[in-house]
N, C-alpha and C. Protein backbone atom coordinates (compact mmCIF):
# COMPACT_ATOMS: atom_id res chain seq x y z
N UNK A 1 0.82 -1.19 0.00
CA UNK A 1 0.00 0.00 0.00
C UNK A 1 0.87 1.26 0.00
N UNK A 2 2.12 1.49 0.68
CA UNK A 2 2.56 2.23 0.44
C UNK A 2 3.29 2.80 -0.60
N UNK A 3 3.71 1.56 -1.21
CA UNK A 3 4.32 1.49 -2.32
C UNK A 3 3.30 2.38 -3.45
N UNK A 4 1.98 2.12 -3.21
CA UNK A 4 1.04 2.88 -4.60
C UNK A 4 0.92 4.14 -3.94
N UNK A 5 0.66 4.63 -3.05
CA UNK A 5 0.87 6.02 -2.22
C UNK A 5 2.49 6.68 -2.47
N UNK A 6 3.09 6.03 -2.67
CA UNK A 6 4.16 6.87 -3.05
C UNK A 6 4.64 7.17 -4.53
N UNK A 7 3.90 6.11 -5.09
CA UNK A 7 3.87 6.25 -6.78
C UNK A 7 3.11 7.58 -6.92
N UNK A 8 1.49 7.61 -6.31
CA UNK A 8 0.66 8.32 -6.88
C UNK A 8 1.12 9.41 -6.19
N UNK A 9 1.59 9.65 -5.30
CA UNK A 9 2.07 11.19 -4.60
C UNK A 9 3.32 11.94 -5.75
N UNK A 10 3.79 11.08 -6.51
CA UNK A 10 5.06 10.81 -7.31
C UNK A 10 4.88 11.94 -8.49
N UNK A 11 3.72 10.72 -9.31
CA UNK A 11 2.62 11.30 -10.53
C UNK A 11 2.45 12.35 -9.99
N UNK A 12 1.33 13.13 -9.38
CA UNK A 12 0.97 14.24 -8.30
C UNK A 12 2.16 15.06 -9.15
N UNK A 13 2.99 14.71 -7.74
CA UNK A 13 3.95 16.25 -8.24
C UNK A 13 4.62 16.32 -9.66
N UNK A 14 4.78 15.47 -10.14
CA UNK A 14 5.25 15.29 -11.68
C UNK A 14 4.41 16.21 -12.32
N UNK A 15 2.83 15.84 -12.18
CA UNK A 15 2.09 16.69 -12.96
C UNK A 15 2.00 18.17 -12.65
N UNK A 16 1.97 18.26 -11.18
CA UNK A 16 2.11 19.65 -11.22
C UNK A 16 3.86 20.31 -11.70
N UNK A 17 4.65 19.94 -11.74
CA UNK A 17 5.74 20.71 -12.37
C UNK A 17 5.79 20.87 -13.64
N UNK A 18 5.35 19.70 -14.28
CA UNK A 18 5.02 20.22 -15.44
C UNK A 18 3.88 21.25 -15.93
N UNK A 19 2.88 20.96 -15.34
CA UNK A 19 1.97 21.80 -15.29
C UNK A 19 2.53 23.56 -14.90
N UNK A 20 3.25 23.61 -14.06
CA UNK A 20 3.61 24.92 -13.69
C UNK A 20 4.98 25.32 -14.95
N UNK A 21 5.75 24.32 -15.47
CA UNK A 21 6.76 25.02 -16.14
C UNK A 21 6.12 25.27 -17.50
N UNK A 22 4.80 24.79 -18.17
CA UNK A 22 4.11 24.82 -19.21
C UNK A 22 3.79 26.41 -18.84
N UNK A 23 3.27 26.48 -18.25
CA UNK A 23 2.52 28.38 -17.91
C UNK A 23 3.61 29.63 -18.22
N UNK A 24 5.03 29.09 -17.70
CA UNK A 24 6.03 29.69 -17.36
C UNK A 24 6.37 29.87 -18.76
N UNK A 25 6.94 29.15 -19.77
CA UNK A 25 7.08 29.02 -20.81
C UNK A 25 6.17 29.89 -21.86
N UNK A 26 4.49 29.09 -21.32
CA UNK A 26 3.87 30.41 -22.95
C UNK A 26 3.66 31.56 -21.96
N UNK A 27 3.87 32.18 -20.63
CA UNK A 27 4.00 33.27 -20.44
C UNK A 27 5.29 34.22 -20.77
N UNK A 28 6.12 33.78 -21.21
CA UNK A 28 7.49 33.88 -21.23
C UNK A 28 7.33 34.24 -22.99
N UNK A 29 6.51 33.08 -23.65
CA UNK A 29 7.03 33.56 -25.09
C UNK A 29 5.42 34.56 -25.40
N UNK A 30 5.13 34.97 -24.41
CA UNK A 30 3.81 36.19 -24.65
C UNK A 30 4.63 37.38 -24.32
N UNK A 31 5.56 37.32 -23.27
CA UNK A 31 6.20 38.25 -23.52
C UNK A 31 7.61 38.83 -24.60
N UNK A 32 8.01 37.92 -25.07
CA UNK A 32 8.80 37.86 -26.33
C UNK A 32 8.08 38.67 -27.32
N UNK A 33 6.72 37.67 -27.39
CA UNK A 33 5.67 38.40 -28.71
C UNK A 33 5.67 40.22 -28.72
N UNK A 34 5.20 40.54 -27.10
CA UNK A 34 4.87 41.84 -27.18
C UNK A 34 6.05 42.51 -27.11
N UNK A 35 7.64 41.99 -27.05
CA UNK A 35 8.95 42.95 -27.14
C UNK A 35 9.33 43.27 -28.52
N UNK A 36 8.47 41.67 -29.14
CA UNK A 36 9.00 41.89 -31.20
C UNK A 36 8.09 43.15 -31.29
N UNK A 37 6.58 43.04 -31.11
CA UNK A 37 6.05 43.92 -31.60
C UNK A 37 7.00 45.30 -31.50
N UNK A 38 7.11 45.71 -29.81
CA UNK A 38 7.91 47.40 -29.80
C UNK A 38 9.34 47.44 -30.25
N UNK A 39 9.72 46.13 -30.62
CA UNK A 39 11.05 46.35 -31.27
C UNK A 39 10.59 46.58 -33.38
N UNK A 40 9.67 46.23 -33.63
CA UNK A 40 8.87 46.56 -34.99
C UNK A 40 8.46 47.73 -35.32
N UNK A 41 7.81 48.06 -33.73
CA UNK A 41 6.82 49.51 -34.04
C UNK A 41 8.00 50.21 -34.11
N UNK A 42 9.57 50.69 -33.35
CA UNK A 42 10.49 51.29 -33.22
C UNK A 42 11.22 51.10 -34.36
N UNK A 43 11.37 50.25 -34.99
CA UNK A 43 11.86 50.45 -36.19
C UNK A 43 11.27 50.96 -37.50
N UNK A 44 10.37 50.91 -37.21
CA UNK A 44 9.16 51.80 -38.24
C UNK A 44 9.57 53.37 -37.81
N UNK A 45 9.69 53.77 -36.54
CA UNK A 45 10.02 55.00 -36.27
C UNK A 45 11.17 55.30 -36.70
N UNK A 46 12.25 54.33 -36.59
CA UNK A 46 13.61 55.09 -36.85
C UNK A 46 13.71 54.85 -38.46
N UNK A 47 13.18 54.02 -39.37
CA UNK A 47 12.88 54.01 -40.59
C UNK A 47 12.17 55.47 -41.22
N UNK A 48 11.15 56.20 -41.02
CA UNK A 48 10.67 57.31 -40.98
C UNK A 48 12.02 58.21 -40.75
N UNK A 49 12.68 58.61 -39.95
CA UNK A 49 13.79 59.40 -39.22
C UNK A 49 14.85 59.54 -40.45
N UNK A 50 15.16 57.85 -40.70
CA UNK A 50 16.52 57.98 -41.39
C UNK A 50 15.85 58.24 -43.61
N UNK A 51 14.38 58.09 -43.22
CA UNK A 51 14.22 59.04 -44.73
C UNK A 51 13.78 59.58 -44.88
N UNK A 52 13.96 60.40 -43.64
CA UNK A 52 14.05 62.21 -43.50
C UNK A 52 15.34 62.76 -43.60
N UNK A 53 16.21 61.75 -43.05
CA UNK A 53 17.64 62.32 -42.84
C UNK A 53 18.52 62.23 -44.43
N UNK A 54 18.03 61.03 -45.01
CA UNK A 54 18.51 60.20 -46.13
C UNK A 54 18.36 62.03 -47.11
N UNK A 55 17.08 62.29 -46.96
CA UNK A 55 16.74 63.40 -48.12
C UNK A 55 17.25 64.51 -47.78
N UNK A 56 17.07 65.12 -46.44
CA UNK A 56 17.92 66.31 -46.27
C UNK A 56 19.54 65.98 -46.64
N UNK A 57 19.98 64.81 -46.69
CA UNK A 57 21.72 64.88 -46.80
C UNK A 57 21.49 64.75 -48.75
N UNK A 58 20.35 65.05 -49.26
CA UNK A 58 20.68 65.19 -51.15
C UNK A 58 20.46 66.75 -51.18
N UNK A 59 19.83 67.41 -50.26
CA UNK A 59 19.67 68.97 -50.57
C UNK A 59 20.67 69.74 -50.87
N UNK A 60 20.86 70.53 -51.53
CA UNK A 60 21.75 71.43 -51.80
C UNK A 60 22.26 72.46 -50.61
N UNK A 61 23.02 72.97 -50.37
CA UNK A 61 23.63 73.06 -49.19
C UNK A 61 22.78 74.61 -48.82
N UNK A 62 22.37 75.30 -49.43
CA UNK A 62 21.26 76.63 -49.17
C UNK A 62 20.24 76.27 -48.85
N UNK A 63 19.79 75.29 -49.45
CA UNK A 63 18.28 74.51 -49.01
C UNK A 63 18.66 74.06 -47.37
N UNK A 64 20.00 73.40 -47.09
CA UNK A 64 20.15 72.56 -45.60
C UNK A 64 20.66 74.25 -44.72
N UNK A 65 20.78 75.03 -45.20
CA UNK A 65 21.25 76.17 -43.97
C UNK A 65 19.97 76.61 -43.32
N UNK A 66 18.45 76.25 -44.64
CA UNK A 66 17.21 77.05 -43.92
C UNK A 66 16.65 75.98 -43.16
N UNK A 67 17.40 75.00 -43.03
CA UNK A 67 16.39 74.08 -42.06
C UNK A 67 16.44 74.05 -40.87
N UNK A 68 15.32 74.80 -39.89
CA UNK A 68 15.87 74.81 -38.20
C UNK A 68 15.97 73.96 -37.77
N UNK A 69 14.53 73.15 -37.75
CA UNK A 69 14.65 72.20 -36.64
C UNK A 69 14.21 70.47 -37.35
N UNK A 70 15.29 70.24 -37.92
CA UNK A 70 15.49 68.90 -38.22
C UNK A 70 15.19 67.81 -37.76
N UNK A 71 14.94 67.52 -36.73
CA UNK A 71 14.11 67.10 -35.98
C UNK A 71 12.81 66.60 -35.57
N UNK A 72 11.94 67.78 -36.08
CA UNK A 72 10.98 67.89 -35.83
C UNK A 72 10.02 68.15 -37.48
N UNK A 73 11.44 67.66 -38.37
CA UNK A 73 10.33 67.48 -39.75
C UNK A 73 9.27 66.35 -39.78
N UNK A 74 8.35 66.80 -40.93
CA UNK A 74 7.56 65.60 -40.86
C UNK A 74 7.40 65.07 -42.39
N UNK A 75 7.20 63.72 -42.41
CA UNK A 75 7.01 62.86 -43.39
C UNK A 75 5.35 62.01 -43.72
N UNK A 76 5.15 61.97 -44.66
CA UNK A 76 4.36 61.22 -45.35
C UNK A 76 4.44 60.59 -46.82
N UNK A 77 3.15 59.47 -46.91
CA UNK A 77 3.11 59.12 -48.22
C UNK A 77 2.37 59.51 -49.07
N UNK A 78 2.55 60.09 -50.26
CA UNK A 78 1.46 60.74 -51.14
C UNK A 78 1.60 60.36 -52.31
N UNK A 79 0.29 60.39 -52.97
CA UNK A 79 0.00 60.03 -54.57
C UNK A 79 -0.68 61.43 -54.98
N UNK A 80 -0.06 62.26 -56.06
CA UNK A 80 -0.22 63.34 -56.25
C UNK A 80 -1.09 63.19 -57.88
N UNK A 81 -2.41 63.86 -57.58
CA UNK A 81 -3.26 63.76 -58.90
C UNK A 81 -2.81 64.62 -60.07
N UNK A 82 -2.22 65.76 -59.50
CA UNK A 82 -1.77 66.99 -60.16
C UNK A 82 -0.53 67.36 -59.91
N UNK A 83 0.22 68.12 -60.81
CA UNK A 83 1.68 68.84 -60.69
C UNK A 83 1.13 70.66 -60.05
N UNK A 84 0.25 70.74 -60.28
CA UNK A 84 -0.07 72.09 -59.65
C UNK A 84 0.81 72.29 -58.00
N UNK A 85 1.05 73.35 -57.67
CA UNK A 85 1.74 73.96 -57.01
C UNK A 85 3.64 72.98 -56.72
N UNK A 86 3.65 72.62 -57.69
CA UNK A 86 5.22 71.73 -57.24
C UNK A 86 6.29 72.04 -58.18
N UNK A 87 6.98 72.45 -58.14
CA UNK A 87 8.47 73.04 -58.97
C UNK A 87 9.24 71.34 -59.13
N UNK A 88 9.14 71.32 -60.12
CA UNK A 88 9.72 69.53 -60.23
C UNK A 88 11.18 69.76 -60.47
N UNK A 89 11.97 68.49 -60.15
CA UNK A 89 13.45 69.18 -60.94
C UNK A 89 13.82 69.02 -61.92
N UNK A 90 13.19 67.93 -62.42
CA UNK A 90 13.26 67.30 -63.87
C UNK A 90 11.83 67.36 -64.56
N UNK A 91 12.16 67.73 -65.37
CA UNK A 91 10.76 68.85 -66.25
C UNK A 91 10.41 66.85 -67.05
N UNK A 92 10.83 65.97 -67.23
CA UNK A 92 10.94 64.94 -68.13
C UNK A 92 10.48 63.93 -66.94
N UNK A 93 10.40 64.48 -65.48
CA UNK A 93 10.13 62.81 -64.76
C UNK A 93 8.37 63.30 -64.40
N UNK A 94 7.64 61.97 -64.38
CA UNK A 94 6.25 62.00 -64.36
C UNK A 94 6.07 61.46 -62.53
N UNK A 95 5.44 62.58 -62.19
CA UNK A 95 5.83 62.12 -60.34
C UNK A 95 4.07 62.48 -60.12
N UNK A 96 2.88 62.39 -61.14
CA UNK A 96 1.84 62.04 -61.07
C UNK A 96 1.37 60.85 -61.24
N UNK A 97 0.57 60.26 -60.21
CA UNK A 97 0.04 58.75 -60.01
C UNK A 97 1.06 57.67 -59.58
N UNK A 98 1.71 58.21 -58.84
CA UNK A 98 2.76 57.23 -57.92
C UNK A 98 3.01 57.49 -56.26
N UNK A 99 3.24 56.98 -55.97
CA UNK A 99 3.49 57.56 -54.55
C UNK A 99 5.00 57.96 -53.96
N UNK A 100 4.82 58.88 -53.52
CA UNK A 100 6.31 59.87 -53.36
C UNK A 100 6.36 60.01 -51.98
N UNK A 101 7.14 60.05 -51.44
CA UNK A 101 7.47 61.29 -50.02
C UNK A 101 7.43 62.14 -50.11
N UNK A 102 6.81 62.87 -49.02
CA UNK A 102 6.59 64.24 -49.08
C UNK A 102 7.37 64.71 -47.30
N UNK A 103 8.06 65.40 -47.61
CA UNK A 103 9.01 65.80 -46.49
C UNK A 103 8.65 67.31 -45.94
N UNK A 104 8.62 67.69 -44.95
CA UNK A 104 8.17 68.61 -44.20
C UNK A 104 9.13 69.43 -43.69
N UNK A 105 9.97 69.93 -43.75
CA UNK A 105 11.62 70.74 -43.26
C UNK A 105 10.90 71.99 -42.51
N UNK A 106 11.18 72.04 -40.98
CA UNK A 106 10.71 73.72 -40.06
C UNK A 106 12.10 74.03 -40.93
N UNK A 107 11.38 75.51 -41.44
CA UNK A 107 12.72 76.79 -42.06
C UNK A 107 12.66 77.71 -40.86
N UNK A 108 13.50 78.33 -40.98
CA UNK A 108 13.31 79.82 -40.05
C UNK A 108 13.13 80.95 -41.33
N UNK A 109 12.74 81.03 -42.10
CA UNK A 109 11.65 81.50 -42.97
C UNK A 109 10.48 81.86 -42.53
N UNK A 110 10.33 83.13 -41.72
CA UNK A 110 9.01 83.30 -41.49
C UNK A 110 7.88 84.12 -42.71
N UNK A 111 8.84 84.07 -44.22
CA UNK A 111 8.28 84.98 -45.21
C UNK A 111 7.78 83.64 -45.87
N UNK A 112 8.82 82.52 -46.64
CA UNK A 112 8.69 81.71 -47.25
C UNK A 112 7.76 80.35 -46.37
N UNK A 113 8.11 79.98 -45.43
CA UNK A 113 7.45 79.43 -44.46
C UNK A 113 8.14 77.89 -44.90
N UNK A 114 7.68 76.76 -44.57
CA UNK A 114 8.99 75.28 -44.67
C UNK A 114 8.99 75.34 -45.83
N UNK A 115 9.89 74.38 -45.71
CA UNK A 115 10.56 73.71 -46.76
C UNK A 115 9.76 72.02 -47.09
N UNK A 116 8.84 72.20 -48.13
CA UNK A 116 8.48 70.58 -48.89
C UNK A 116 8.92 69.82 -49.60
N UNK A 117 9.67 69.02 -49.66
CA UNK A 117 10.42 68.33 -50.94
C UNK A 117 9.76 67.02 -51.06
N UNK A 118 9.47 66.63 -52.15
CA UNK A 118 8.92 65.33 -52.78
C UNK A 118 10.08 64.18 -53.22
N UNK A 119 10.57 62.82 -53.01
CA UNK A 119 11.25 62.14 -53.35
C UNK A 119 10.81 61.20 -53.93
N UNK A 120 11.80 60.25 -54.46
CA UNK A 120 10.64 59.03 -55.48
C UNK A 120 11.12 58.00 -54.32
N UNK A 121 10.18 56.61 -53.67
CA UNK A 121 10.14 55.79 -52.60
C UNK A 121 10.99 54.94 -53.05
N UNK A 122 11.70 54.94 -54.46
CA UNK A 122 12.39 53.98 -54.66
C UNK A 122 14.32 54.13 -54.19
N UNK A 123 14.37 55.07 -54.56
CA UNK A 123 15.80 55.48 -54.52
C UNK A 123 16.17 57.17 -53.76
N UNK A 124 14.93 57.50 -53.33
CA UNK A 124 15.27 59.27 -52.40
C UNK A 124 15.53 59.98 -53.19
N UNK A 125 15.31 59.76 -54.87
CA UNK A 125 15.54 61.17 -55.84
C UNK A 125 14.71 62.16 -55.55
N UNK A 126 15.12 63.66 -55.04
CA UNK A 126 14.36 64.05 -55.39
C UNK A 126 13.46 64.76 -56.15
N UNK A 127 11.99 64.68 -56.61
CA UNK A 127 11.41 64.76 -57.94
C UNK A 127 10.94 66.21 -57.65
N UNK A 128 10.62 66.66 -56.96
CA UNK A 128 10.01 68.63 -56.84
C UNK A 128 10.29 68.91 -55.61
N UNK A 129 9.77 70.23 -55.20
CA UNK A 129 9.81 71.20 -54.39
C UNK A 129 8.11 71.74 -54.30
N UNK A 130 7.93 71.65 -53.23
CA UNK A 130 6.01 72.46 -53.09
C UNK A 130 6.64 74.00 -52.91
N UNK A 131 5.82 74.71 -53.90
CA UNK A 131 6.21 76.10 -53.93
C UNK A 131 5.78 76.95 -52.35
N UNK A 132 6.39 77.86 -52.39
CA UNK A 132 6.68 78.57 -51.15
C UNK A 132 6.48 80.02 -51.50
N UNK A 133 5.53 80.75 -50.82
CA UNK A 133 4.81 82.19 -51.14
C UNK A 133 5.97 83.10 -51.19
């Protein structure tokens, strides 16, 4: 009799350690999951950053003296229906019905006001300038 009392006390704890290192484990890779995510979302941020930075380092060096606060440019993606208000640089590239960057530069220009530059998503050329009053 004791002999099966010490088996089944045996089983018992067997099951509970396993039972407890199973929890430990997918709690462990739940938290993995949610570190990939903020290590993803953060690289999406510093991706944004470095093609902001990527385009200000093709500007011409008068264009990079009016830029204050570098920093604090902003970026998006745009598909432009029209060439209206955009100074292109190449009169020969078609930068309607594609999607471009559109870059946001603070100037200390309080006449002209920022600086917009459009790039192509493939290679950071950039294709215009949004005109400035």
């Amino acid at each position: 009799m004791k002999n099966v009392i010490v088996v089944f006390a045996s089983m018992c704890l067997a099951f509970l350690m396993v039972g407890c290192s199973g929890s430990t484990i997918k709690e462990k890779n739940k938290n993995d999951a949610i570190d990939v995510q903020m290590t993803e979302k953060q690289s999406l941020e510093m991706s944004d950053r470095d093609i902001i930075n990527s385009i200000y380092d093709k500007l011409p060096s008068e264009e990079k003296d009016q830029v204050k606060d570098l920093d604090n440019s902003k970026m998006e993606i745009v598909t432009l229906s029209s060439e209206d208000g955009i100074g292109k640089v190449n009169e020969d590239d078609v930068i309607t019905g594609i999607e471009l960057y559109k870059v946001q530069y603070i100037t200390n220009d309080e006449i002209l006001g920022d600086l917009i530059v459009y790039a192509a998503k493939d290679d950071l050329t950039i294709c215009g300038y949004g005109l400035r009053d």
